[in-house]
N, C-alpha and C. Protein backbone atom coordinates (compact mmCIF):
# COMPACT_ATOMS: atom_id res chain seq x y z
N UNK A 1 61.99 63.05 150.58
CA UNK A 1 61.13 64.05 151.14
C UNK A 1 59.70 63.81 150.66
N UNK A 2 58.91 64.09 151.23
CA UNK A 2 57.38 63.77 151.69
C UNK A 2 57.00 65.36 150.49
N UNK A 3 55.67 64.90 149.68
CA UNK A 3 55.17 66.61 149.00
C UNK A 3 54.84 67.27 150.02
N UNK A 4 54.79 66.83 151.05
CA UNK A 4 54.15 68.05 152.34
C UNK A 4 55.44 68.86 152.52
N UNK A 5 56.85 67.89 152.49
CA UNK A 5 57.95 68.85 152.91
C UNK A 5 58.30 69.49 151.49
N UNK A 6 58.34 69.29 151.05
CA UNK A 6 58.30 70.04 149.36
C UNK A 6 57.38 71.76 149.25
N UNK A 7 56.12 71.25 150.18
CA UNK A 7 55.22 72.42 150.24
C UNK A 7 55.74 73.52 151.32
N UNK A 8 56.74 72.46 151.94
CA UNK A 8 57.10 73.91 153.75
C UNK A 8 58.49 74.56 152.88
N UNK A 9 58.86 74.08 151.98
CA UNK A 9 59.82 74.66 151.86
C UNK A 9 59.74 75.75 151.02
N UNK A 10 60.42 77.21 151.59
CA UNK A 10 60.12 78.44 150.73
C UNK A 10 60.39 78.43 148.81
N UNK A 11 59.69 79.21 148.33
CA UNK A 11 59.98 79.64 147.11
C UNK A 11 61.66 80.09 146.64
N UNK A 12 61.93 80.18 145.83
CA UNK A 12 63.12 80.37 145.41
C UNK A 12 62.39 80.88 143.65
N UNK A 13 63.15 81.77 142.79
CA UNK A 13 62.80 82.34 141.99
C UNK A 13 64.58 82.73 141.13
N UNK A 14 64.76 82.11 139.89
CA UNK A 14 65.97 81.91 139.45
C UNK A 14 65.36 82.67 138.01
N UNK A 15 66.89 83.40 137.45
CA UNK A 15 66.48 84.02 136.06
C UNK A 15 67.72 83.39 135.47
N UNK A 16 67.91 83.27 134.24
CA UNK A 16 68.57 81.88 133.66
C UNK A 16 68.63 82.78 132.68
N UNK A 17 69.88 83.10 132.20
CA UNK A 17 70.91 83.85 131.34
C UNK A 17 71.63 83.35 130.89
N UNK A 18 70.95 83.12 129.41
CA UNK A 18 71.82 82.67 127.91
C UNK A 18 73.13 83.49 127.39
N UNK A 19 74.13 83.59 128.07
CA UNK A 19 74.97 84.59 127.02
C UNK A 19 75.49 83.51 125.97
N UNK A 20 76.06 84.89 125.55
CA UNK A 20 77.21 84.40 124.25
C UNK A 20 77.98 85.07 124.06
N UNK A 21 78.98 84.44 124.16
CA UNK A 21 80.25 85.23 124.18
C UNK A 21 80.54 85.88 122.60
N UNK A 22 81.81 86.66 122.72
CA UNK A 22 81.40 87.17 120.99
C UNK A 22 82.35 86.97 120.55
N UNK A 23 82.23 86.56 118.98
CA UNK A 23 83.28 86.21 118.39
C UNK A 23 84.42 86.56 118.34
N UNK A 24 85.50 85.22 117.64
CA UNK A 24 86.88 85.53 117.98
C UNK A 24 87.30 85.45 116.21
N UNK A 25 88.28 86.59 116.49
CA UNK A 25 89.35 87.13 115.28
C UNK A 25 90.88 87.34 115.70
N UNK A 26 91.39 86.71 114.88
CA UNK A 26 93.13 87.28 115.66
C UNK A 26 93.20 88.66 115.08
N UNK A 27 94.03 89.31 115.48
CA UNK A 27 94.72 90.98 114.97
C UNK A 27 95.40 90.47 113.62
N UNK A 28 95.44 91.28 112.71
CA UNK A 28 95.52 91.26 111.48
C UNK A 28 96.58 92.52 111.04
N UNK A 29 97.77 91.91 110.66
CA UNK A 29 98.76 92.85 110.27
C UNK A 29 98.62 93.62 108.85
N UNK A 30 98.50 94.96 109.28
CA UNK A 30 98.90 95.90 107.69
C UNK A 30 99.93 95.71 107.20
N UNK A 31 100.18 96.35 105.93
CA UNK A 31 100.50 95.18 104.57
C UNK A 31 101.10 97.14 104.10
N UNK A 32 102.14 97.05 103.12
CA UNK A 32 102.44 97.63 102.63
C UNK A 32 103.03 97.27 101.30
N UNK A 33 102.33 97.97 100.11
CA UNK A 33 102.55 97.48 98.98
C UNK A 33 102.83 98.31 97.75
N UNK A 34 103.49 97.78 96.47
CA UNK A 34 104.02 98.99 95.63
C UNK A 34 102.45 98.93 94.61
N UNK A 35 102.34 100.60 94.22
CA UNK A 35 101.27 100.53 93.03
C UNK A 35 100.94 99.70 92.13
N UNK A 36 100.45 99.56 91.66
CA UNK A 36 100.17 97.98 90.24
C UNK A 36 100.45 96.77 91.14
N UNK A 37 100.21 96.85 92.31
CA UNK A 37 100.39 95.17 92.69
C UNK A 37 99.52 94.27 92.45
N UNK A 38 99.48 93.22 92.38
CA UNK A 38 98.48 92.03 92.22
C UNK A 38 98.07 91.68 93.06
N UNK A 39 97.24 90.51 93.37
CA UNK A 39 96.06 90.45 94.18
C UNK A 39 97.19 90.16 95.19
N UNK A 40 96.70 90.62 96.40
CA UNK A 40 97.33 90.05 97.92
C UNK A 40 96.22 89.05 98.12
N UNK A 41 96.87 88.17 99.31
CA UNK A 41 96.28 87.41 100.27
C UNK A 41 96.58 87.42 101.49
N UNK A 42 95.05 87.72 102.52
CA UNK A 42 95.68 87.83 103.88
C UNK A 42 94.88 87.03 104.83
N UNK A 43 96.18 86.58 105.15
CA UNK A 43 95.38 85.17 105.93
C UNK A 43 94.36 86.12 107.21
N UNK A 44 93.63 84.82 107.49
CA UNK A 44 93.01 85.33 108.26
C UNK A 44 92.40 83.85 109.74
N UNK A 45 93.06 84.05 110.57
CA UNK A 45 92.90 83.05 111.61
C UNK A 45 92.42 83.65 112.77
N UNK A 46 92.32 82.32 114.02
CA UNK A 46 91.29 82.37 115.33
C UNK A 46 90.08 83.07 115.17
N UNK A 47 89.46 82.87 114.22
CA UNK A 47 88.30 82.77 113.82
C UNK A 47 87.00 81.53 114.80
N UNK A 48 86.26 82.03 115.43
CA UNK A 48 85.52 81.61 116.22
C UNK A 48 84.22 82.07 116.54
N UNK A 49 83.08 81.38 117.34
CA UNK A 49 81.84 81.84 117.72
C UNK A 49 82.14 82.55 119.21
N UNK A 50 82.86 81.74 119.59
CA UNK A 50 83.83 82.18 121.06
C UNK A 50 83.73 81.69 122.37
N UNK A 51 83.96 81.13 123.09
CA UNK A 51 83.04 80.37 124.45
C UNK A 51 82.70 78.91 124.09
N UNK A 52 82.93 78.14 122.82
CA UNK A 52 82.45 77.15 122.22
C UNK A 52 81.62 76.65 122.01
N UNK A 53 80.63 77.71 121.99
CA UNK A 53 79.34 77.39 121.32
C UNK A 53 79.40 77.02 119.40
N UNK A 54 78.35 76.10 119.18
CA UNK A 54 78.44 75.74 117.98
C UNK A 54 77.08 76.75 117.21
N UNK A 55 77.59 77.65 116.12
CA UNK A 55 76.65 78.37 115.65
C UNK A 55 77.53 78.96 114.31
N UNK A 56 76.63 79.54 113.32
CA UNK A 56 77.28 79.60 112.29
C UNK A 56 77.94 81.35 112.15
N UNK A 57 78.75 81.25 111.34
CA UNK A 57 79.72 82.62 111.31
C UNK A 57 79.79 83.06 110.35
N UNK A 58 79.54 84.75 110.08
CA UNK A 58 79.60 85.34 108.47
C UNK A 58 81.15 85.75 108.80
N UNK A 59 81.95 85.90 107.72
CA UNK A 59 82.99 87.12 107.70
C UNK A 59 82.76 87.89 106.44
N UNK A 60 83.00 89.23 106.93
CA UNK A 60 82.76 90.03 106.02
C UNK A 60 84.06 91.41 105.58
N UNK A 61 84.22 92.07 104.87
CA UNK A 61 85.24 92.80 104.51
C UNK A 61 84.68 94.02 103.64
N UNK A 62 84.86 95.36 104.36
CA UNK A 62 84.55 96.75 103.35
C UNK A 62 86.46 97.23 103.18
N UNK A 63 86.12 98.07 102.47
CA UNK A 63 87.75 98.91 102.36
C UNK A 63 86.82 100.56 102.69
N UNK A 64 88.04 101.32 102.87
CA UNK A 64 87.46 102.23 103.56
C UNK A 64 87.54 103.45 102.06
N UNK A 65 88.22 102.95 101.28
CA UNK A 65 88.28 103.97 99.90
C UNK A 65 88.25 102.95 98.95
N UNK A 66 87.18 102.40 98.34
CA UNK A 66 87.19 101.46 97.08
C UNK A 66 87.54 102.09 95.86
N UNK A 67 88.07 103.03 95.72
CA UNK A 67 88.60 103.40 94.36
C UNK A 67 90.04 103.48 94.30
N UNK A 68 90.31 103.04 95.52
CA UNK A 68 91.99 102.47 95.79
C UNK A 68 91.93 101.27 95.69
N UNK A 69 91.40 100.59 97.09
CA UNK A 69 91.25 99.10 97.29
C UNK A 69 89.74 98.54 97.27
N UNK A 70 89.36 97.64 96.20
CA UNK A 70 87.84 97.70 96.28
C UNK A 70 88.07 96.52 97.62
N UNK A 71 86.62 96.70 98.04
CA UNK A 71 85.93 95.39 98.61
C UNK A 71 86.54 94.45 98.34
N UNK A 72 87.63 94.20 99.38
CA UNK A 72 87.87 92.35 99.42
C UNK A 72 87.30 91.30 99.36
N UNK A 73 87.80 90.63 98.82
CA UNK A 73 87.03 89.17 98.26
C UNK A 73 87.49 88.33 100.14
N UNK A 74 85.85 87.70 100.59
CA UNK A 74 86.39 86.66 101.19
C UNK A 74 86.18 85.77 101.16
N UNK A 75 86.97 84.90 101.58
CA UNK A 75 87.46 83.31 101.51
C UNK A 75 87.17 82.82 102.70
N UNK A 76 85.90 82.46 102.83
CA UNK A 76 86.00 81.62 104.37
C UNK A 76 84.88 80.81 104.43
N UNK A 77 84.49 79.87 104.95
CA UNK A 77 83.57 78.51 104.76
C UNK A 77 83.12 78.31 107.09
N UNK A 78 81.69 78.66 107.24
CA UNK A 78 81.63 78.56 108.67
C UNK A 78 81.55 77.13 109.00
N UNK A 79 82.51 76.34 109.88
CA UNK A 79 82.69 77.06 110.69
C UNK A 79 84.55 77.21 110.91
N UNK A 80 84.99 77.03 110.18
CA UNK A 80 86.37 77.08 109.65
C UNK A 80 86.96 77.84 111.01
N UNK A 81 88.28 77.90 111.43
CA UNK A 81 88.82 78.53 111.90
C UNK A 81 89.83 79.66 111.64
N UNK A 82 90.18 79.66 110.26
CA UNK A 82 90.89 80.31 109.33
C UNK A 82 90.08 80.49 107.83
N UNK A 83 90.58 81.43 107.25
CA UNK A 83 90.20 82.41 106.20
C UNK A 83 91.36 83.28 105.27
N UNK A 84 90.33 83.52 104.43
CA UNK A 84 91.47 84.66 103.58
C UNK A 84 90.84 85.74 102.96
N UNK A 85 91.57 86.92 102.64
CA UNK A 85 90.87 88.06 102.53
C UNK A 85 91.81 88.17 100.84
N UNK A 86 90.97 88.72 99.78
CA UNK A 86 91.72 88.83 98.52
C UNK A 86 91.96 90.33 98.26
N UNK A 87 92.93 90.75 98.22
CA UNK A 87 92.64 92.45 97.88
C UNK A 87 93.48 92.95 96.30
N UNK A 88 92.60 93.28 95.52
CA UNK A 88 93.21 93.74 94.63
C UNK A 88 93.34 94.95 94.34
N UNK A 89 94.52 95.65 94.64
CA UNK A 89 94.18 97.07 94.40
C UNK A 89 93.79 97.96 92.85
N UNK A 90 93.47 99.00 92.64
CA UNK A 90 93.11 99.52 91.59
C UNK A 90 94.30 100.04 91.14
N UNK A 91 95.01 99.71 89.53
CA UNK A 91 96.12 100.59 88.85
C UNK A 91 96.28 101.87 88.87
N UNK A 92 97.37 102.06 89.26
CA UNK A 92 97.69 103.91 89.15
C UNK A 92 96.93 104.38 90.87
N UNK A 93 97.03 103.83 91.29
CA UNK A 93 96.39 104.48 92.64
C UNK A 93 97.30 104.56 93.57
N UNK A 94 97.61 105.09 94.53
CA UNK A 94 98.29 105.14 95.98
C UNK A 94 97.58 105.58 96.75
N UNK A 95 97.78 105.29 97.97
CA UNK A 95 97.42 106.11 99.43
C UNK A 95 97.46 105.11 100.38
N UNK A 96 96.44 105.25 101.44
CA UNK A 96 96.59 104.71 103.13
C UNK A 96 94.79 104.41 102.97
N UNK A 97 94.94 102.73 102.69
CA UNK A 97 93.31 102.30 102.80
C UNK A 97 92.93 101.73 104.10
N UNK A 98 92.02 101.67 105.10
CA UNK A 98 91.37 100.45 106.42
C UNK A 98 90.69 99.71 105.59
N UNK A 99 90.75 98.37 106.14
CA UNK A 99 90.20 97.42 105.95
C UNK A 99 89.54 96.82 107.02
N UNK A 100 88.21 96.84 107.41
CA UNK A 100 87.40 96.46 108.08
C UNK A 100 86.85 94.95 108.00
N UNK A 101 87.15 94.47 108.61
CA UNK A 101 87.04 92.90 108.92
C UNK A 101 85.94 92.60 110.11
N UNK A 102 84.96 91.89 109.68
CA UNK A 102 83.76 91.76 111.01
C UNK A 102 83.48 90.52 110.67
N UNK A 103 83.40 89.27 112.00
CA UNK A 103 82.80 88.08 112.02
C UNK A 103 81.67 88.30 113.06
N UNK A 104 81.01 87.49 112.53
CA UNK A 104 79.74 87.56 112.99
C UNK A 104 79.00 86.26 113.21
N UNK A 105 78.26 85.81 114.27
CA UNK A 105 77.90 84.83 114.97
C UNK A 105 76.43 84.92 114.52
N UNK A 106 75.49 83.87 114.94
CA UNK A 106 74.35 83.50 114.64
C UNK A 106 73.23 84.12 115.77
N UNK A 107 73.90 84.41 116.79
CA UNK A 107 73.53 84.82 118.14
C UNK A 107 72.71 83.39 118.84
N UNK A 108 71.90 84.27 119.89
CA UNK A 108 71.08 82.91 120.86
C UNK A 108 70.06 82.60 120.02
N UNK A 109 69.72 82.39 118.87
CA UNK A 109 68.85 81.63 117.87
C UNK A 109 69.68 81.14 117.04
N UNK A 110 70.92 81.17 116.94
CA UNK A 110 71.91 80.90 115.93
C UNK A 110 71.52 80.70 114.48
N UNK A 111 70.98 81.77 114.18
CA UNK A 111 70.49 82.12 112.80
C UNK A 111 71.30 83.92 112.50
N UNK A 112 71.80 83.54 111.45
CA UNK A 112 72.49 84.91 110.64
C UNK A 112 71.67 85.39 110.11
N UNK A 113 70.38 85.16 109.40
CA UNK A 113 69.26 86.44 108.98
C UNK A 113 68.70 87.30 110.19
N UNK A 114 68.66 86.75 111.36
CA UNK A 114 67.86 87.38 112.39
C UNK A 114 68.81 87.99 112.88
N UNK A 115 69.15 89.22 112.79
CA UNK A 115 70.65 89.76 112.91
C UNK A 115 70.69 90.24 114.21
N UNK A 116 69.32 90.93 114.83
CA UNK A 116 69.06 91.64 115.84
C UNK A 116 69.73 90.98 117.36
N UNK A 117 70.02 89.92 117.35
CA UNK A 117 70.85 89.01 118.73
C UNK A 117 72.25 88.18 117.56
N UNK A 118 72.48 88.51 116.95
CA UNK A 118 73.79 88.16 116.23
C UNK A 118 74.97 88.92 116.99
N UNK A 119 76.08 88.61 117.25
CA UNK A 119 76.81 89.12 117.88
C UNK A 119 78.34 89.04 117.15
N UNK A 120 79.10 90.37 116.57
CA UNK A 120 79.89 91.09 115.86
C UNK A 120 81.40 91.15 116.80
N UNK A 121 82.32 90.63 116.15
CA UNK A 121 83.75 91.35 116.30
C UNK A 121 84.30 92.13 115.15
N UNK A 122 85.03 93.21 114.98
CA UNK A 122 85.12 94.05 114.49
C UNK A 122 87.13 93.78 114.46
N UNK A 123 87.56 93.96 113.56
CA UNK A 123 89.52 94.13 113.36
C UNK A 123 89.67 95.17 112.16
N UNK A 124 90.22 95.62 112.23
CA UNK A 124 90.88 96.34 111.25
C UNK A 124 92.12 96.48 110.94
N UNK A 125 92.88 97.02 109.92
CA UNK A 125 94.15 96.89 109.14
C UNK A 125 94.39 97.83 107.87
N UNK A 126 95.33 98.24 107.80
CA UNK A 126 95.97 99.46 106.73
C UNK A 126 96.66 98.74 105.56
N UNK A 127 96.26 99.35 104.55
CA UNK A 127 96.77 98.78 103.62
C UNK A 127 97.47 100.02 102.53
N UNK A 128 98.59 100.11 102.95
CA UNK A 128 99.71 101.19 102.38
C UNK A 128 100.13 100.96 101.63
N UNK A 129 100.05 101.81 100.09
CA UNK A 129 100.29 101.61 98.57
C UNK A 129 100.81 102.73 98.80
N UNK A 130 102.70 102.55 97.91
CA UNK A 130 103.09 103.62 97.81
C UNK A 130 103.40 103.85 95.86
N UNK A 131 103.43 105.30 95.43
CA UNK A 131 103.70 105.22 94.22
C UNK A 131 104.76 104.60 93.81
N UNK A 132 105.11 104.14 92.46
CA UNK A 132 106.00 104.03 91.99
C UNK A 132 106.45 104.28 90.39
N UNK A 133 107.98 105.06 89.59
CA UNK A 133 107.26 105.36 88.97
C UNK A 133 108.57 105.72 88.35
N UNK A 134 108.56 105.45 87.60
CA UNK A 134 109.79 104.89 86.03
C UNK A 134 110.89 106.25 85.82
N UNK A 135 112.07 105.99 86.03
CA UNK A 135 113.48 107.22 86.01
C UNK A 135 113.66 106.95 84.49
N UNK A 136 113.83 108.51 84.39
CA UNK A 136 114.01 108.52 82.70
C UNK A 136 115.68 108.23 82.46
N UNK A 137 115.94 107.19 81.93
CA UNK A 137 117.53 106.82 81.92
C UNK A 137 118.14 107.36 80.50
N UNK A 138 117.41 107.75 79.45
CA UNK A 138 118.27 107.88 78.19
C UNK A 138 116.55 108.35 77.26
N UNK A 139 117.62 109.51 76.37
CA UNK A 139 118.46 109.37 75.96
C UNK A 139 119.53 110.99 76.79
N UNK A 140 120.52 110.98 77.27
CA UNK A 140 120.82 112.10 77.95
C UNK A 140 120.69 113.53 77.58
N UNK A 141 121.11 114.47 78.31
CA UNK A 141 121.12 116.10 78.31
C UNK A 141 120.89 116.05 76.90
N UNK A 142 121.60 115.69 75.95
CA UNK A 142 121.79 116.56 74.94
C UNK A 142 121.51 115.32 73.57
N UNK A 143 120.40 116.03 73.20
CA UNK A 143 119.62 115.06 71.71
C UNK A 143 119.88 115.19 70.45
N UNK A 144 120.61 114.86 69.93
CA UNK A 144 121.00 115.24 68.19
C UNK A 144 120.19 114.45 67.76
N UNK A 145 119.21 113.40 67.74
CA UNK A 145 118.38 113.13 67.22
C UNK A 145 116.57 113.30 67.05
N UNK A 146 116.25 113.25 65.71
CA UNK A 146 114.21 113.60 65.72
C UNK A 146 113.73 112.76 66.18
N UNK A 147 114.77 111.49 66.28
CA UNK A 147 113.69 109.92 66.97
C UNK A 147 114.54 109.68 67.87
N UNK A 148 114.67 110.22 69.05
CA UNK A 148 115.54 109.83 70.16
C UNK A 148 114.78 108.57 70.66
N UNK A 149 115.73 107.74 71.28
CA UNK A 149 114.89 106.15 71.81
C UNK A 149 114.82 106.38 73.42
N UNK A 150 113.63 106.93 73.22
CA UNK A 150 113.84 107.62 75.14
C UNK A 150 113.26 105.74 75.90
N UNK A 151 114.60 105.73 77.21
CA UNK A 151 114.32 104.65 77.87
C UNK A 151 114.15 105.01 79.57
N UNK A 152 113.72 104.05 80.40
CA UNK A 152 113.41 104.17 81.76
C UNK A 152 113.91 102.92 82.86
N UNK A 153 113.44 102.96 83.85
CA UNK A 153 113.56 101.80 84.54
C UNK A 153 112.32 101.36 84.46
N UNK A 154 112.36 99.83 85.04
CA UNK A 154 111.29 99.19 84.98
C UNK A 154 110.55 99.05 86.35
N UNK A 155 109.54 98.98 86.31
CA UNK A 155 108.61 99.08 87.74
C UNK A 155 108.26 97.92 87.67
N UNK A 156 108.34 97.48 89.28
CA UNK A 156 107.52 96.06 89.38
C UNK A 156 106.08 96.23 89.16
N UNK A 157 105.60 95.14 88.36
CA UNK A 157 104.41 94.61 88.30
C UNK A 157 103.69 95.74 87.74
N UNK A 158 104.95 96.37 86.61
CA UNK A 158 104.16 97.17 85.72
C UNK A 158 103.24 96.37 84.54
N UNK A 159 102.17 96.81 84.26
CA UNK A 159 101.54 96.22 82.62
C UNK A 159 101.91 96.80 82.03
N UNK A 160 102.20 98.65 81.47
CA UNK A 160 102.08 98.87 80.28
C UNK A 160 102.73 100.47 80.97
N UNK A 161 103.68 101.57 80.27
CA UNK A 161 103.87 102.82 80.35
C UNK A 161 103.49 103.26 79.81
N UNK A 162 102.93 104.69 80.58
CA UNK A 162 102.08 105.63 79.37
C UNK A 162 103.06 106.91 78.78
N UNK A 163 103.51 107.06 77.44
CA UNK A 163 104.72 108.19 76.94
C UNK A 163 104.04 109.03 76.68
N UNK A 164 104.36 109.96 77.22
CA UNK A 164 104.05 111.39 77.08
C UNK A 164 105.03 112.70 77.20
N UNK A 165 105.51 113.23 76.11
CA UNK A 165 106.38 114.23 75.42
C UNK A 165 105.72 115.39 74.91
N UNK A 166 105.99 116.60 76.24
CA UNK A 166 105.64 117.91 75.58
C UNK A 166 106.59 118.42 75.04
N UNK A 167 106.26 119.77 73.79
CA UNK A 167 106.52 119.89 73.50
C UNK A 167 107.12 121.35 74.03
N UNK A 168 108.40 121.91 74.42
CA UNK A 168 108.33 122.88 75.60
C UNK A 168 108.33 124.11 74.55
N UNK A 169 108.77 124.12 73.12
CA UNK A 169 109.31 125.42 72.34
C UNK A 169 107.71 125.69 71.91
N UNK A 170 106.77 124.94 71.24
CA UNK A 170 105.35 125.21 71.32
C UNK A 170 104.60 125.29 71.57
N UNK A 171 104.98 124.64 73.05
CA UNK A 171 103.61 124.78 73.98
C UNK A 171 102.88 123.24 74.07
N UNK A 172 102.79 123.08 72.85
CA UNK A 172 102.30 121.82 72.47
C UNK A 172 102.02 120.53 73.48
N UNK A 173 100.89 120.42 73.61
CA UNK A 173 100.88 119.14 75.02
C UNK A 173 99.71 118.41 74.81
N UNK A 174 99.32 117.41 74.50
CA UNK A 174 100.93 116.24 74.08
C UNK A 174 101.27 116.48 73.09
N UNK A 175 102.93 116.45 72.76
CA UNK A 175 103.04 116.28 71.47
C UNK A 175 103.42 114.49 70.94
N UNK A 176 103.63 113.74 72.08
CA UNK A 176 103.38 112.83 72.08
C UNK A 176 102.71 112.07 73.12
N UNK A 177 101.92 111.02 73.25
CA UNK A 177 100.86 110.55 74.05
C UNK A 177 100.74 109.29 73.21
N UNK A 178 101.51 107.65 73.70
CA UNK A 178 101.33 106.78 73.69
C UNK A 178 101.35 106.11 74.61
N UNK A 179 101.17 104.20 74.32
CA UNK A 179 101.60 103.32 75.75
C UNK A 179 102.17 102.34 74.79
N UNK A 180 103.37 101.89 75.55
CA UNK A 180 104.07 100.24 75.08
C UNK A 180 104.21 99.35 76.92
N UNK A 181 104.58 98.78 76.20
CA UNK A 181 104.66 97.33 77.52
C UNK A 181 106.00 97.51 77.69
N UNK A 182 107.21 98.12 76.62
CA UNK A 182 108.73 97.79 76.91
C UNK A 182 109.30 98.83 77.79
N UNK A 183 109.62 98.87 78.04
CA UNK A 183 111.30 99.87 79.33
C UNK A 183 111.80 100.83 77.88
N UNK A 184 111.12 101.32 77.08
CA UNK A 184 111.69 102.01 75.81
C UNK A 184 110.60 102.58 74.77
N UNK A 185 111.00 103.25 74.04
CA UNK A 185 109.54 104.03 73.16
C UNK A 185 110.83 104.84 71.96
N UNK A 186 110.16 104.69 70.77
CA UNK A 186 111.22 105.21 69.73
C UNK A 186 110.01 105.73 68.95
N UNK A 187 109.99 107.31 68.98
CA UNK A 187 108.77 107.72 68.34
C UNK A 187 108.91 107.04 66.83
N UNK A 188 107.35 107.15 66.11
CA UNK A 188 107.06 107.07 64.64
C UNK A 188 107.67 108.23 63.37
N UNK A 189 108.16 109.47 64.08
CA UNK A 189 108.15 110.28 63.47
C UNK A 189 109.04 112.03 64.24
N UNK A 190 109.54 112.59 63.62
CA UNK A 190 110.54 113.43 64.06
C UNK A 190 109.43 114.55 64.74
N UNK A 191 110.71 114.57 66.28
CA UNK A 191 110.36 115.47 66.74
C UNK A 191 110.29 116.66 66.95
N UNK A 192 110.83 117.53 65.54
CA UNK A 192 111.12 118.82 65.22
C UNK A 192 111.62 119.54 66.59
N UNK A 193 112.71 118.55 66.72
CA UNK A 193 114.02 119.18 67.59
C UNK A 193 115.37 119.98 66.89
């Protein structure tokens, strides 16, 4: 074609739209666990920018009650496709925690400080701690002794029991108040039974 036919031919006017698709997270199964547990690990896969664009990815993790479950530790390196979330819960605690899980993309500048075009997926997951909590096995109903060897069951992934013996004829509370590590406790001294 000739620039003259270049010139007869009408205008045309195009707007050119960058998306980005938004990141990918698989669904993430809640976890149910006994009190005093140790650190969990939860995997964490299909991890993506999404659409296959190459750009870098935060993951990030709140708990929704940190004085149960603090802030998970995460484990993840961009642009990885998998991850891990560390949760350690706090001793002596129970209840029903969310765990909020967000990856996050670089957006159409593919920069993570410039957050304002960064683009967020959001998962969440329950993390159910139930109590647990030591049956007094011995010494039975009836005590003829001042140093009875009071014993229990043992709890998983106990550290340490805390003994505590009121005293019901005086009122007295505590009349004993220690901790051992064993399934057993043999007071120091008579319990003016």
């Amino acid at each position: 074609l000739s620039p003259a036919t270049y010139a007869a031919l009408p205008s045309q006017s195009f707007t050119v739209i960058n998306s980005d698709d938004e990141p990918t997270l698989d669904a993430i199964s809640s976890i149910s666990i006994l009190e005093d547990s140790t650190v969990q690990t939860i995997p964490l896969s299909g991890i993506s920018t999404g659409g296959g664009v190459i750009q870098p990815i935060r993951v990030t993790a709140t708990s929704s009650n940190p004085t149960i479950v603090p802030h998970p530790v995460v484990d993840y390196t961009s642009p990885a496709s998998t991850g891990a979330l560390r949760l350690t819960p706090v001793s002596l605690k129970t209840g029903i925690v969310t765990i909020t899980v967000t990856v996050e993309d670089g957006g159409q500048d593919g920069d993570l400080s410039t957050v304002a075009d960064n683009i967020k997926t959001v998962r969440q997951f329950t993390v159910t701690i139930t109590a647990v909590r030591p049956v007094l096995t011995g010494p039975g109903a009836t005590i003829v002794s001042q140093r009875p060897n009071l014993t229990w069951t043992a709890v998983p992934n106990a550290v340490a029991y805390e003994v505590f013996v009121k005293n019901v004829a005086t009122g007295q509370n505590p009349y004993v108040l220690d901790t051992t590590t064993a399934t057993n406790y043999l007071p120091t001294f008579d319990l003016g039974i």
